[in-house]
Protein backbone atom coordinates (compact mmCIF):
# COMPACT_ATOMS: atom_id res chain seq x y z
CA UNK A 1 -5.22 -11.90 12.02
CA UNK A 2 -1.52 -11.45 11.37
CA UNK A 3 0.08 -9.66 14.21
CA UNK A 4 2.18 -6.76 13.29
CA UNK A 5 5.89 -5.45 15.52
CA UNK A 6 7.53 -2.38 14.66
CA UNK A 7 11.36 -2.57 15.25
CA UNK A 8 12.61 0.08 17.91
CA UNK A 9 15.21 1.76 15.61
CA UNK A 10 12.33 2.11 13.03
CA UNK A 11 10.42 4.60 16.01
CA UNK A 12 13.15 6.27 17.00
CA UNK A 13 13.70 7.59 13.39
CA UNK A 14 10.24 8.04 12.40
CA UNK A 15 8.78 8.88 15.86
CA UNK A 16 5.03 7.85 15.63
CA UNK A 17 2.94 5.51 12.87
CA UNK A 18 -0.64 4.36 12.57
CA UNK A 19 -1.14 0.93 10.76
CA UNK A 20 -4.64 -0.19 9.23
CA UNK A 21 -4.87 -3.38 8.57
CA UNK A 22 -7.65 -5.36 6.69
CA UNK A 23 -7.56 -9.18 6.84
CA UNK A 24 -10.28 -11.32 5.09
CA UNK A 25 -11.26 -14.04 2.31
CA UNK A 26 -11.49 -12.68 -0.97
CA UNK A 27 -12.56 -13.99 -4.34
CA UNK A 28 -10.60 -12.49 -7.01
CA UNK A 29 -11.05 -12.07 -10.70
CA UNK A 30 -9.07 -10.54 -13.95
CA UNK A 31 -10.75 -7.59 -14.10
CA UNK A 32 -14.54 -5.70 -13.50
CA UNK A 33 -15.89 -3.55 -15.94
CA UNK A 34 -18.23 -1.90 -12.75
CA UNK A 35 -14.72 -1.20 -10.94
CA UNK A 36 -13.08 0.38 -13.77
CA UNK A 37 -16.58 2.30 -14.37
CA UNK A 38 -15.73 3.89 -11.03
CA UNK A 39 -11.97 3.96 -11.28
CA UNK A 40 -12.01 6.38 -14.97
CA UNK A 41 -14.35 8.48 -12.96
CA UNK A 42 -12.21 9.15 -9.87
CA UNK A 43 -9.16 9.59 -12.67
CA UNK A 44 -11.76 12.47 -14.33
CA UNK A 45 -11.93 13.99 -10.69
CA UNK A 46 -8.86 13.84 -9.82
CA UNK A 47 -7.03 15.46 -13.24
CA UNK A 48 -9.35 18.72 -12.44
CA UNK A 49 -8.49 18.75 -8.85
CA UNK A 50 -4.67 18.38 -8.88
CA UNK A 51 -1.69 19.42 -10.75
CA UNK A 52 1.84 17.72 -10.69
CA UNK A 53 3.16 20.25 -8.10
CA UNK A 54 0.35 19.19 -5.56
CA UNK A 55 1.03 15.79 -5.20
CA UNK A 56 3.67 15.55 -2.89
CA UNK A 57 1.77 18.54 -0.93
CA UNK A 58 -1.47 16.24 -0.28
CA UNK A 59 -1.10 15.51 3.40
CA UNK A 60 -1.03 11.65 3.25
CA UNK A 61 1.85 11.58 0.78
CA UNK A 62 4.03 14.49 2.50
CA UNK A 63 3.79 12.40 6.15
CA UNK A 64 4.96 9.36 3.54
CA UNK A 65 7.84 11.37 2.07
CA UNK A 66 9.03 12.94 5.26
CA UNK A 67 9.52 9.07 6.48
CA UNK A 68 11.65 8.15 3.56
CA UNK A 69 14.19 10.52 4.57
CA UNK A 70 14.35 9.82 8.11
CA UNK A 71 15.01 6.87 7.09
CA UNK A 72 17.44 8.01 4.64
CA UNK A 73 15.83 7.55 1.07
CA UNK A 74 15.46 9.95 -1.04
CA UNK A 75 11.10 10.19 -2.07
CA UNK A 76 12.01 11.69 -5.27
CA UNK A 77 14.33 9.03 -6.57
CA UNK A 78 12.16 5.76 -4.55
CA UNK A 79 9.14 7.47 -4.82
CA UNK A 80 5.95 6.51 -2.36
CA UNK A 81 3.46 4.08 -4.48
CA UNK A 82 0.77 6.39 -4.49
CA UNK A 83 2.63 9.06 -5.43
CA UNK A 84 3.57 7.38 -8.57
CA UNK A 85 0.35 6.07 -9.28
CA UNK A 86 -0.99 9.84 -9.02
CA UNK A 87 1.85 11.45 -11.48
CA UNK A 88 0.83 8.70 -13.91
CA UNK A 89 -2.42 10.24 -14.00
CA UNK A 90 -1.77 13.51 -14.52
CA UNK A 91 0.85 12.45 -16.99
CA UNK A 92 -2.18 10.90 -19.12
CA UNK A 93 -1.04 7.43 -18.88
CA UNK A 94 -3.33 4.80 -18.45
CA UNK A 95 -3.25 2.99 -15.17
CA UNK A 96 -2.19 -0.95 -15.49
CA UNK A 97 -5.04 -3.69 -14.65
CA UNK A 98 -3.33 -6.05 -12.70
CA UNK A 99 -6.41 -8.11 -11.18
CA UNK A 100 -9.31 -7.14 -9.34
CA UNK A 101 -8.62 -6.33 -6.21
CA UNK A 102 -4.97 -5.05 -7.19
CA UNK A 103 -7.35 -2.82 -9.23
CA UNK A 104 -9.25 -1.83 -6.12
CA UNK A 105 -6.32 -0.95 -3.62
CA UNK A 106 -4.76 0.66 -6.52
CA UNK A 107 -8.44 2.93 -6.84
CA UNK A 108 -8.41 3.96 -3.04
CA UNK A 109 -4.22 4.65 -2.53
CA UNK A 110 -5.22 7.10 -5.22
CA UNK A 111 -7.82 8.65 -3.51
CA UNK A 112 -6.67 8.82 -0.24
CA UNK A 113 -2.87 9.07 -1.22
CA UNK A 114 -1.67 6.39 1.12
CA UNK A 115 0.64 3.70 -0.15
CA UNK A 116 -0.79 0.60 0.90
CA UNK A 117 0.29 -2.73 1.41
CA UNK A 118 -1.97 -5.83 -0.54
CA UNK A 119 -0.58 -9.35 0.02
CA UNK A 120 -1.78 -13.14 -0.23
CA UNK A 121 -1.80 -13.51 3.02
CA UNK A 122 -1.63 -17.22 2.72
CA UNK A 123 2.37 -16.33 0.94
CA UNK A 124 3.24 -14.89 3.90
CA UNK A 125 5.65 -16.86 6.10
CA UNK A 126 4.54 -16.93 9.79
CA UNK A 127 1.97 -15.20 11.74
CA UNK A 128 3.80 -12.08 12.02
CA UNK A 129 5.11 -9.52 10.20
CA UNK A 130 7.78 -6.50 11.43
CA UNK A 131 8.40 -2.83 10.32
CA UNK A 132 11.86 -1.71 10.19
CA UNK A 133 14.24 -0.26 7.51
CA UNK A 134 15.90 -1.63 4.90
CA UNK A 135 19.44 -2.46 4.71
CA UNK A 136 21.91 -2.47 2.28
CA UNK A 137 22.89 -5.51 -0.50
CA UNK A 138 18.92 -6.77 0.98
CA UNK A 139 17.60 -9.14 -1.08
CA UNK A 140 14.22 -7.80 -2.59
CA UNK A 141 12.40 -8.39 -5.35
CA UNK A 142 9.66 -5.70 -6.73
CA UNK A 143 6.45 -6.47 -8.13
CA UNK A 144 7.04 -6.05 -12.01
CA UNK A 145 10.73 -3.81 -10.87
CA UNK A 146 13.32 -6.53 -10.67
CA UNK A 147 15.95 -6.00 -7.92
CA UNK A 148 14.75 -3.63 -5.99
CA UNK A 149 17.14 -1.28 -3.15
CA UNK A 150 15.11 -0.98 -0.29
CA UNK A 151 18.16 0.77 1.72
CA UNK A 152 16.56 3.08 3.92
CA UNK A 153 12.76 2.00 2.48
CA UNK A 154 10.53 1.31 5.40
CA UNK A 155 10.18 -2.56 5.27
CA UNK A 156 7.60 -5.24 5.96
CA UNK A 157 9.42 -8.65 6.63
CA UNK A 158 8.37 -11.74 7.12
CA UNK A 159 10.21 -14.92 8.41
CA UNK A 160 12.12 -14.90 5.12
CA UNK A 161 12.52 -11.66 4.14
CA UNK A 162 10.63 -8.70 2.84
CA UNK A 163 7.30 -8.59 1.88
CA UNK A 164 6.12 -4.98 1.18
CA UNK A 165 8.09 -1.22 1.09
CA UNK A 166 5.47 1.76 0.20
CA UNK A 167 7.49 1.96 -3.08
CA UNK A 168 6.55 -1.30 -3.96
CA UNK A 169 5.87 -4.93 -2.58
CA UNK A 170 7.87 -7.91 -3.16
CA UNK A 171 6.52 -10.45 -6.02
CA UNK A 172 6.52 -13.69 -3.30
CA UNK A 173 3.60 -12.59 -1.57
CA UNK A 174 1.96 -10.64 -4.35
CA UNK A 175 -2.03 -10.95 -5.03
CA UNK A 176 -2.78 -13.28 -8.27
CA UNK A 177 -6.28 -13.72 -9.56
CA UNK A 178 -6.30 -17.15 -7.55
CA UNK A 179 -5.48 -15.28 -4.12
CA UNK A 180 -8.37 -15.98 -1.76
CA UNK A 181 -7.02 -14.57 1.45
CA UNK A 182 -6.37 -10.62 1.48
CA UNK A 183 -3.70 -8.72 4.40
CA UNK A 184 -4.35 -5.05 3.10
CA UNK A 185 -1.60 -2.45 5.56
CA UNK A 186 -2.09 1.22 5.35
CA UNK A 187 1.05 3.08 6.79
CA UNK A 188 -0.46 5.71 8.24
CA UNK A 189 2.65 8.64 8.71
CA UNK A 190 0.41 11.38 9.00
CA UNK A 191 -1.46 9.82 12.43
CA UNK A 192 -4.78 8.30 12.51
CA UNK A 193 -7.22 10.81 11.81
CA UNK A 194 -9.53 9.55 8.73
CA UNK A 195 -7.67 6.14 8.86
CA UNK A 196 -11.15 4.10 10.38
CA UNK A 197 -12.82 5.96 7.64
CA UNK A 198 -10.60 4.79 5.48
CA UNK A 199 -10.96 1.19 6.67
CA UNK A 200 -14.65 1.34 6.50
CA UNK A 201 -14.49 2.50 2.63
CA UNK A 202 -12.13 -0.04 2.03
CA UNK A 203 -14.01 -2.42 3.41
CA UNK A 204 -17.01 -1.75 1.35
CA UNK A 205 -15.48 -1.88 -2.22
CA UNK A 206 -13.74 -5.38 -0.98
CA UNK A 207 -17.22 -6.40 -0.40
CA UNK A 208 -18.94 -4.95 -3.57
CA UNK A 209 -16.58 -6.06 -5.79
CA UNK A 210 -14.72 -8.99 -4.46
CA UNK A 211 -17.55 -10.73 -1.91
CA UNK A 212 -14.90 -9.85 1.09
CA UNK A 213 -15.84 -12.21 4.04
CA UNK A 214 -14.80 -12.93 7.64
CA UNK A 215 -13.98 -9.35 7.30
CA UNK A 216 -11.02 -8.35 10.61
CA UNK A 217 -10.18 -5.23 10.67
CA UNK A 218 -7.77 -2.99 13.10
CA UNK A 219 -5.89 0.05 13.79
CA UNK A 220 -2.37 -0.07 15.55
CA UNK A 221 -1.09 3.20 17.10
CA UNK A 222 2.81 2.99 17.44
């Protein structure tokens, strides 16, 4: 399993995190009609349980958005992945279908309102990855957003360079239909109550709909 360091100057901003992290083998596809079954279902749910002005209420998202500006972003102009993924809903748009198990992390950062990491692991440069916070004129490139600022963005860097911000994660070590080797993080700002729940869920849908194996799974408390 990838090990995972969070720089000191990230802490002293933020003060506390919980990371979940799923590792395993995957096998990928375009797309599953059963998935989306379940995903226009949870989008029905969802649309009669929430309104715009809940969103960034929703306990998961507000520990997300509180972290942003301690690390000096603004949440409302770089705004938390799930976040955006839940205002597209209620804004009637149709979610994009990326792959399947883009689909899938996409399906449960919606219903649990974390942003969460999803990376070929096997893109990744070096065994270990470290939190910190973006800094300025750093190169990034998001997933389907160009250039990407990730000034004050918590960051997920590799040996090379940035991998993942909860805004959006960088298109080097983003998961293609040929991606057989999953790192899913959960950046969990709100403290680890329901996070091994969480995991477990997670865990189930990777196997149901992607034949997840040599399943690792943990939960850091920084």
């Amino acid at each position: 399993m990838k090990k995972i360091e969070v720089e000191s100057d990230f802490l002293n901003k933020v003060g506390h995190i919980s990371i979940g992290i799923i590792e395993c083998q995957i096998q990928n596809s375009a797309s599953s009609a059963e998935l989306w079954e379940r995903i226009d279902k949870e989008i029905g749910t969802f649309t009669q349980k929430y309104e715009m002005a809940d969103l960034a209420k929703r306990p998961t998202v507000a520990a997300t958005r509180t972290a942003y500006k301690l690390c000096g972003k603004d949440p409302s102009r770089y705004r938390p992945s799930s976040e955006a993924l839940c205002r597209r809903i209620l804004k009637g748009m149709d979610l994009y279908r990326i792959n399947t198990v883009v689909d899938l992390i996409n399906l449960v950062s919606i219903t649990s309102g974390y942003s969460i990491g999803g990376f070929d692991a096997d893109k990744i440069e070096g065994d270990t990855l470290t939190l910190g916070i973006g800094k300025a004129d750093e190169p990034f490139e998001g997933i389907g957003r160009g250039t990407l600022n990730i000034e004050g963005l918590p960051v997920y860097r590799d040996q090379i360079g940035g991998v993942g911000t909860p805004t959006s994660d960088n298109e080097r070590t983003k998961l293609a239909e040929e991606s057989t080797h999953l790192l899913m993080i959960t950046n969990a700002y709100s403290g680890p109550e329901g996070l091994d729940q969480f995991l477990n869920e997670s865990t189930a849908l990777l196997q149901q709909f992607s034949a997840a194996e040599n399943i690792e799974k943990k939960i850091l408390n920084f």
